[in-house]
N, C-alpha and C. Protein backbone atom coordinates (compact mmCIF):
# COMPACT_ATOMS: atom_id res chain seq x y z
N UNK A 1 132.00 109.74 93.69
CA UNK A 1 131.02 110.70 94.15
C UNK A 1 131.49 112.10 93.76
N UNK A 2 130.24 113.20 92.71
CA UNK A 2 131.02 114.10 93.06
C UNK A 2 131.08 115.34 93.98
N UNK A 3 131.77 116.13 94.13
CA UNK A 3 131.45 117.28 94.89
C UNK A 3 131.19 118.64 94.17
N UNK A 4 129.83 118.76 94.71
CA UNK A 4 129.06 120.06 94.04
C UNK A 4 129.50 121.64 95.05
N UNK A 5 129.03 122.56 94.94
CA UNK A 5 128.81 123.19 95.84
C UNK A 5 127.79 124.45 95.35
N UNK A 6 126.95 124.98 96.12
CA UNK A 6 125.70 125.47 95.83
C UNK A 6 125.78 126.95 96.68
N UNK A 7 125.95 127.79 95.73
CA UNK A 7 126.29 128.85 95.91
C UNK A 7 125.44 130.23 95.53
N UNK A 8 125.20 130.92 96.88
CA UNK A 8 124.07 131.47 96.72
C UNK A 8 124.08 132.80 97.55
N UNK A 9 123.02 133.92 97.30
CA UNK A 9 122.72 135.05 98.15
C UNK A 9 121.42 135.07 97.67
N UNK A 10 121.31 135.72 98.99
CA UNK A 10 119.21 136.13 99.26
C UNK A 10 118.58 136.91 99.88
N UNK A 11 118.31 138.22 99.53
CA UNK A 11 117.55 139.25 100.63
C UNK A 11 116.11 138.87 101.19
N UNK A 12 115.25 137.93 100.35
CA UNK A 12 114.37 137.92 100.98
C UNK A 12 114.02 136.59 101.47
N UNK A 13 115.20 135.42 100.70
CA UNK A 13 114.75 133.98 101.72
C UNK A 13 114.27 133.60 100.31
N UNK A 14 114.26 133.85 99.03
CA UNK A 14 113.61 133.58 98.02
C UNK A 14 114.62 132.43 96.96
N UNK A 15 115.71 133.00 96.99
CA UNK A 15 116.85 132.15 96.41
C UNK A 15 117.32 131.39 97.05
N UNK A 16 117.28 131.73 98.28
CA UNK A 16 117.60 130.80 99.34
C UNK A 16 117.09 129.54 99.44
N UNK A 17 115.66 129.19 99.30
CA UNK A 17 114.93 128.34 99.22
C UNK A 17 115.24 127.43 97.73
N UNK A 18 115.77 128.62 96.86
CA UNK A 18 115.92 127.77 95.95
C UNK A 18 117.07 127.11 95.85
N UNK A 19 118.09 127.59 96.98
CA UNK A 19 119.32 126.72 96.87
C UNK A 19 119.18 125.12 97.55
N UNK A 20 118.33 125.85 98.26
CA UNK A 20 117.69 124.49 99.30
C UNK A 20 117.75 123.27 98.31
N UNK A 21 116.79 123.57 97.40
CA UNK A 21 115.92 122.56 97.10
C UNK A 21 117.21 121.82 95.35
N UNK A 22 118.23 122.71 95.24
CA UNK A 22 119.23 122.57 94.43
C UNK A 22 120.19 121.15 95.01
N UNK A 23 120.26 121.48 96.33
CA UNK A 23 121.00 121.33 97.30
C UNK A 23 120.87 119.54 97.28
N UNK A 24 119.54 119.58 97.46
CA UNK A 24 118.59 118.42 97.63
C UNK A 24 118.64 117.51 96.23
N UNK A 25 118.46 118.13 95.16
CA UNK A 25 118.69 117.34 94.33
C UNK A 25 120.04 116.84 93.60
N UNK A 26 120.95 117.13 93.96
CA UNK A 26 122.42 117.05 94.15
C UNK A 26 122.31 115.71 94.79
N UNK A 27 122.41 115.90 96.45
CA UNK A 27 122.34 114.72 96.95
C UNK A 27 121.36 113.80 96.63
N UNK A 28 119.93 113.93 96.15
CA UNK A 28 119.14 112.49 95.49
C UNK A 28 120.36 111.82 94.48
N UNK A 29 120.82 112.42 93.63
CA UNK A 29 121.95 111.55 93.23
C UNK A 29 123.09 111.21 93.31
N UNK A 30 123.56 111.31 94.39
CA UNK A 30 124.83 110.81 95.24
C UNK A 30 125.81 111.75 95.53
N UNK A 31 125.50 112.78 95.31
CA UNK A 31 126.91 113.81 95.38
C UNK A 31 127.03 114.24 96.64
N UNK A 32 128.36 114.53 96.75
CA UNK A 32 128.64 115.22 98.50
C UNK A 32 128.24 116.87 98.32
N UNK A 33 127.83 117.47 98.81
CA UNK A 33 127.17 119.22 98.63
C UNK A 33 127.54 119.91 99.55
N UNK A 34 128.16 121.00 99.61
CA UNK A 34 128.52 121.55 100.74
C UNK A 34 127.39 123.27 100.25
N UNK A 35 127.22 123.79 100.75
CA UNK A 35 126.44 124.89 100.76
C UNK A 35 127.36 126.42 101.22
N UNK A 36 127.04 127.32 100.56
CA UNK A 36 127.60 128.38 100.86
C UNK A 36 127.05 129.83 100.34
N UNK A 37 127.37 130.77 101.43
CA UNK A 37 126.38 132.15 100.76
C UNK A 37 127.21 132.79 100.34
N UNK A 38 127.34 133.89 99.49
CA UNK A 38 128.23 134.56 98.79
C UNK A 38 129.65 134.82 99.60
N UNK A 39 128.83 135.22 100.68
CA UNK A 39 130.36 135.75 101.54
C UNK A 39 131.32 134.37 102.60
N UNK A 40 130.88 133.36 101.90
CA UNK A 40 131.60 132.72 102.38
C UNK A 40 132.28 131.90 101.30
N UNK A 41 132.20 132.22 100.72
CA UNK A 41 132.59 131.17 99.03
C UNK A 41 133.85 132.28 98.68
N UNK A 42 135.10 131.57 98.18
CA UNK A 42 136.09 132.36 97.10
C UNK A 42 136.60 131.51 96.01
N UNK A 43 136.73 132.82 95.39
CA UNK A 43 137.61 131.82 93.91
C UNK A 43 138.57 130.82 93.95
N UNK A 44 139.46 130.84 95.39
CA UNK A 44 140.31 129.84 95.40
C UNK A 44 139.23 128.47 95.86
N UNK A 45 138.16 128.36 96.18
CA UNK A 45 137.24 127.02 96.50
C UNK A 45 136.95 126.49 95.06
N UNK A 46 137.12 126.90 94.04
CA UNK A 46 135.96 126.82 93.02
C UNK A 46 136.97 125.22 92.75
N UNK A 47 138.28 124.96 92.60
CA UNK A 47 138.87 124.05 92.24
C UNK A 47 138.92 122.62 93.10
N UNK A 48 138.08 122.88 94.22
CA UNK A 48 137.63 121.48 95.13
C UNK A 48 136.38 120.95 95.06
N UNK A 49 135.55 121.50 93.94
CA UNK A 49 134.45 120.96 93.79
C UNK A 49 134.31 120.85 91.84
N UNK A 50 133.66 119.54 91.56
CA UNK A 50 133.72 119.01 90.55
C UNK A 50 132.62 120.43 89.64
N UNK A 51 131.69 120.72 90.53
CA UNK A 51 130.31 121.55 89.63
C UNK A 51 130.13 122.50 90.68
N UNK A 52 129.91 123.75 89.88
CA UNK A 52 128.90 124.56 91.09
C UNK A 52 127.92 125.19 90.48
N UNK A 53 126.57 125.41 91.22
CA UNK A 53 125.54 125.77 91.27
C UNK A 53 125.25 127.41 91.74
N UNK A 54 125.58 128.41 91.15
CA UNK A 54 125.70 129.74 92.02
C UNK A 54 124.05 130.31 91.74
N UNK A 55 123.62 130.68 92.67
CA UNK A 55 122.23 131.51 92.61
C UNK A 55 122.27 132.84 93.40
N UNK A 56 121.98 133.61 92.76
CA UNK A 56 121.15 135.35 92.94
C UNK A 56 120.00 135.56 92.13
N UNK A 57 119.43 136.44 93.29
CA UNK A 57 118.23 137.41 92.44
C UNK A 57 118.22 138.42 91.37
N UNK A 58 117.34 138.65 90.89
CA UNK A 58 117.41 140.13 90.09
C UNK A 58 117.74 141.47 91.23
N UNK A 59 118.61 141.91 90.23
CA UNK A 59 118.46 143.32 91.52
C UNK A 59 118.13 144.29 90.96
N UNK A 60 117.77 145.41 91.13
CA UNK A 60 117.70 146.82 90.55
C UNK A 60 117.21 146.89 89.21
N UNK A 61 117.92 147.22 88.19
CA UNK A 61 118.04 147.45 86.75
C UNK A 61 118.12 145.58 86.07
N UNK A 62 117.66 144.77 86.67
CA UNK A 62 118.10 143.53 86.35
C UNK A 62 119.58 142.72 86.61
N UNK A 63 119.96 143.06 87.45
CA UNK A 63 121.27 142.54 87.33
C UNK A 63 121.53 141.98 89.10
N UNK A 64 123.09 141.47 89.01
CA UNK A 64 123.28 140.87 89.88
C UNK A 64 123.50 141.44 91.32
N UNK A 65 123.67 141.44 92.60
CA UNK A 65 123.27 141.52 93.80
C UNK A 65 124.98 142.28 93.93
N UNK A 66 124.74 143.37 94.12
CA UNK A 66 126.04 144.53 93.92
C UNK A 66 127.13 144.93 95.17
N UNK A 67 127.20 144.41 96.62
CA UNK A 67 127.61 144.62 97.99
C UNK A 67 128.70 143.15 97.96
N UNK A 68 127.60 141.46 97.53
CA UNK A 68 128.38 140.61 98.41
C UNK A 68 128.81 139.67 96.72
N UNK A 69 127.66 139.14 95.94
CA UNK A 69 127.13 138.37 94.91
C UNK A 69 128.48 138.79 94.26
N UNK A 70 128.42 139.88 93.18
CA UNK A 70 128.87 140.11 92.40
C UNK A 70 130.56 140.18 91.92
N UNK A 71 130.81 141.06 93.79
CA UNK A 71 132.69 140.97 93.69
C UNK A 71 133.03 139.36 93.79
N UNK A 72 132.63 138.35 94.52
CA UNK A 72 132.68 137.24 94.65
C UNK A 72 132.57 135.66 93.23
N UNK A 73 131.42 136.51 92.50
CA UNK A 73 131.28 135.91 91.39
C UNK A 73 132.42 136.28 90.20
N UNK A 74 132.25 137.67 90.12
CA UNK A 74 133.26 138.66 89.49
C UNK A 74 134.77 137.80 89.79
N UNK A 75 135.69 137.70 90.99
CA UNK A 75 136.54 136.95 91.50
C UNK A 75 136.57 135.24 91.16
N UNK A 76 135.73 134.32 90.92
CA UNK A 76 135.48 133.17 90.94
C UNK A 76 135.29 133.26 88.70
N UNK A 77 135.30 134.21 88.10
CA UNK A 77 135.29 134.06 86.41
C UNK A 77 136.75 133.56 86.29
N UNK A 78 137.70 134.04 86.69
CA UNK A 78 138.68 133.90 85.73
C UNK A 78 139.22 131.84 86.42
N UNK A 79 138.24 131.18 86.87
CA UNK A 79 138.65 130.03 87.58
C UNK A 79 137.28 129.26 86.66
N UNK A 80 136.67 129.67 85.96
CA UNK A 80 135.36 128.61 85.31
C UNK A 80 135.68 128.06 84.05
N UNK A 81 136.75 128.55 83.49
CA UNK A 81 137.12 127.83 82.24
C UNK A 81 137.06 126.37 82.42
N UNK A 82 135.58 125.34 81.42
CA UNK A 82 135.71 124.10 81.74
C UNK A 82 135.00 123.84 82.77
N UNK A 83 134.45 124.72 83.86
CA UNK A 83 134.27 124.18 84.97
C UNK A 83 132.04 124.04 84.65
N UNK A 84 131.83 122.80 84.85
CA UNK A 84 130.59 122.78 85.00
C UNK A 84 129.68 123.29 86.16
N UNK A 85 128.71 124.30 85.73
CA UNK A 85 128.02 124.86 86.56
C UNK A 85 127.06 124.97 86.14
N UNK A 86 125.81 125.52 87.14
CA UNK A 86 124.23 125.66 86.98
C UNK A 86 123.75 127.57 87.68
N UNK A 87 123.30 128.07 87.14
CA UNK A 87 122.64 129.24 87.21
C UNK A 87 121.15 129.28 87.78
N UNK A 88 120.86 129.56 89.15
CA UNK A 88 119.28 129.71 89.36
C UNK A 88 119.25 131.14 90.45
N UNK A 89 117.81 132.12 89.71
CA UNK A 89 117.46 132.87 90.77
C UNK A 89 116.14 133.31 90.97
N UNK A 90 115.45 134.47 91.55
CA UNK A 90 114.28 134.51 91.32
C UNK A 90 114.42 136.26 91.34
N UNK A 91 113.44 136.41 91.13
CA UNK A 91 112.54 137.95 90.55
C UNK A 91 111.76 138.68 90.84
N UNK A 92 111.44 139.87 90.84
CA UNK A 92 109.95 140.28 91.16
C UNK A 92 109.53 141.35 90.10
N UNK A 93 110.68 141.37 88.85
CA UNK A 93 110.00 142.65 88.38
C UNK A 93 110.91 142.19 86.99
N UNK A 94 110.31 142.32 85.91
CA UNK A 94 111.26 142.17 84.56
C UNK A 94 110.81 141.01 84.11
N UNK A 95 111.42 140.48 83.13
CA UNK A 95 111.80 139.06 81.90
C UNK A 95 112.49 138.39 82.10
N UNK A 96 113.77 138.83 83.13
CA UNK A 96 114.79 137.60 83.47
C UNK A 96 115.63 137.98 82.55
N UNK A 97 115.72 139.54 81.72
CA UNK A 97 117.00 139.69 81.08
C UNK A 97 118.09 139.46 81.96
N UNK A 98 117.88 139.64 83.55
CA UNK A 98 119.34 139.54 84.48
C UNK A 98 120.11 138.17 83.88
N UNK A 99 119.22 136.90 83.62
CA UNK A 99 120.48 135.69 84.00
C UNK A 99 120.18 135.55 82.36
N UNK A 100 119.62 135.61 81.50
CA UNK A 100 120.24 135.70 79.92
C UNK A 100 121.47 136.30 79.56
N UNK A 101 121.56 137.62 80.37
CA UNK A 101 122.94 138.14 80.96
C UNK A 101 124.44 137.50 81.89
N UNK A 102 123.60 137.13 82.47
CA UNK A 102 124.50 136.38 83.42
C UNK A 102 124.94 134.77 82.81
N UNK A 103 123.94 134.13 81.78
CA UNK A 103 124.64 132.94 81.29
C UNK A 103 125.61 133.26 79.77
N UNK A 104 125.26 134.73 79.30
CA UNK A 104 126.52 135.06 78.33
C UNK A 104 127.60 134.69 79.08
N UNK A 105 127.75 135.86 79.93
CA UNK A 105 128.86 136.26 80.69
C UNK A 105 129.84 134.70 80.83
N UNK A 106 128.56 133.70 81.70
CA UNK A 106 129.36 132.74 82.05
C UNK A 106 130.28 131.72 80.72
N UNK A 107 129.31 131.92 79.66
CA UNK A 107 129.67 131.21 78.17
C UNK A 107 131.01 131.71 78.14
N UNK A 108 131.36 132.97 78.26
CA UNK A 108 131.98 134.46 77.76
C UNK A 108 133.66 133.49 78.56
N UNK A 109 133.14 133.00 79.70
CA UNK A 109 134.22 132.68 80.45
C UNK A 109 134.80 131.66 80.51
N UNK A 110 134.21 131.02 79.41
CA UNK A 110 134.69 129.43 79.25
C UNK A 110 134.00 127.95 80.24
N UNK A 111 132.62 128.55 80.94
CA UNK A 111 132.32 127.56 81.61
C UNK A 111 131.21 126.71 80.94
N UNK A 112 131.06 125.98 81.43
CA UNK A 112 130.19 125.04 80.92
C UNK A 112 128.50 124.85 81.41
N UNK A 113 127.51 125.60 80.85
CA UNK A 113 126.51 124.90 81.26
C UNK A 113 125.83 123.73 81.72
N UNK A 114 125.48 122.98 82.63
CA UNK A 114 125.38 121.91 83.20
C UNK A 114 123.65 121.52 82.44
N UNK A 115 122.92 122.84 82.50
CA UNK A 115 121.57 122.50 81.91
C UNK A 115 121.07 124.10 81.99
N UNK A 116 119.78 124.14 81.61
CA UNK A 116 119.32 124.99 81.46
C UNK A 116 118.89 125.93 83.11
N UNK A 117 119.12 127.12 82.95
CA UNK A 117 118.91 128.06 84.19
C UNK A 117 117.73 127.87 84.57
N UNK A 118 117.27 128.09 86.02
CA UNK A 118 116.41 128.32 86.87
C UNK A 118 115.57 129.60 87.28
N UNK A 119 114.67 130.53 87.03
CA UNK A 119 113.88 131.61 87.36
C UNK A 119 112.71 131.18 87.91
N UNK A 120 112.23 131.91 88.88
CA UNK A 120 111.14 131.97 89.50
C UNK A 120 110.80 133.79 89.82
N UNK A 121 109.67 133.93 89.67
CA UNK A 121 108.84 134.91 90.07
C UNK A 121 108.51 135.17 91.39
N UNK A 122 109.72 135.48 92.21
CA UNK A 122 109.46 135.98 93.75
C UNK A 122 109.01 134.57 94.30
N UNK A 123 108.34 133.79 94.88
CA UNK A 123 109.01 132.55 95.80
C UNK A 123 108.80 131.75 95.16
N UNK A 124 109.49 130.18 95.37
CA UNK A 124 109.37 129.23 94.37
C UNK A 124 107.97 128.75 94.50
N UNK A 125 107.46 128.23 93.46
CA UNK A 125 106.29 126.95 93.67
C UNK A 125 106.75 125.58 93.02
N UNK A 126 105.60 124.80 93.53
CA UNK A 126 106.23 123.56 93.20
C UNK A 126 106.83 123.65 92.06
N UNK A 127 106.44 123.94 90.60
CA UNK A 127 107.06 123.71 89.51
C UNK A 127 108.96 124.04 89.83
N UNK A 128 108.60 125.63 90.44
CA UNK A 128 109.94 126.29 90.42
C UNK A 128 110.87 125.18 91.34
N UNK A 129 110.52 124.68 92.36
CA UNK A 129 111.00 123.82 93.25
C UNK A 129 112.12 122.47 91.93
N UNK A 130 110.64 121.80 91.60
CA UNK A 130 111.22 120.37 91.30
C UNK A 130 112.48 120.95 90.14
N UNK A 131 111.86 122.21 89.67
CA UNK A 131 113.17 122.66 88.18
C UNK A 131 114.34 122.59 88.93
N UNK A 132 114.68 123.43 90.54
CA UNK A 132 115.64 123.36 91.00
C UNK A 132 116.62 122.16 91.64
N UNK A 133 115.83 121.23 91.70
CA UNK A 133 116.09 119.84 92.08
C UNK A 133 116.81 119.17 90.74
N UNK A 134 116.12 119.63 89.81
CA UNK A 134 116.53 118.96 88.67
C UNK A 134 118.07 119.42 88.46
N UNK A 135 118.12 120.80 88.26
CA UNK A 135 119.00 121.66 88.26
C UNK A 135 120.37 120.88 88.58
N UNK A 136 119.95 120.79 90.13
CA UNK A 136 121.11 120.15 90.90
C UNK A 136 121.47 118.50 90.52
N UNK A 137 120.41 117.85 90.09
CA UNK A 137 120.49 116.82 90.10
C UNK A 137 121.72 116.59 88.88
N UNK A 138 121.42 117.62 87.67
CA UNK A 138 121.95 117.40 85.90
C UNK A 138 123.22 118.01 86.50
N UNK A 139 124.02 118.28 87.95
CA UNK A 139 125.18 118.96 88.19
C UNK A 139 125.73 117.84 88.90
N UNK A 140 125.45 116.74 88.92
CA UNK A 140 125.40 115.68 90.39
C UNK A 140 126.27 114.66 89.31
């Protein structure tokens, strides 16, 4: 079985939902999932779980969530070399240059894409939902 962990921040309940449903498709295929929001996740965790799943929103200028997200993610790079992970967030304004950005970065760091990233346009709908299920599932 493996162990995922699904890692996430959310100002409006928007990513949140999408970790939910990440979360969920993880376990449809057998994996143990433990859940966590930015400020509870550190770089020393990243090595007890086989995959992780980290999600933020767009913020500002497109980019990542600057108070809790970022020092945390920022802290958890130099531990992804090799390590399989999944990228999902959502939006309300832009193209989603934020996580075209954010999956260099992760390339940049030696990790491994698990599948293709997750965006949604401010709250999920079904489509955005089952992508995130999938998400989790291709990390499982």
């Amino acid at each position: 079985m493996s162990k995922i962990a699904v890692v996430y921040w959310s100002g409006t309940g928007n990513t949140e939902a999408m970790a939910t449903e990440v979360a969920e498709g993880a376990k449809a295929k057998g994996a143990e999932v433990t859940v966590f929001t930015a400020s509870q996740f550190t770089a020393n965790l990243t090595s007890d779980f086989d995959a992780i799943a980290f999600g933020c929103p767009s913020m500002g200028a497109e980019q990542l969530e600057e108070n809790e997200f970022e020092p945390m993610f920022s802290a958890c790079e130099k531990t992804l070399g090799g390590k399989k992970i999944a990228l999902f967030g959502s939006y309300g304004w832009g193209d989603g240059e934020w996580m075209r950005s954010w999956e260099s970065r992760c390339a940049d760091d030696g990790a491994v894409l698990a599948c293709e990233s997750v965006i949604c346009n401010e709250s999920p709908d079904d489509d955005a939902a089952s992508a995130c299920r999938s998400l989790g599932a291709a990390l499982a």
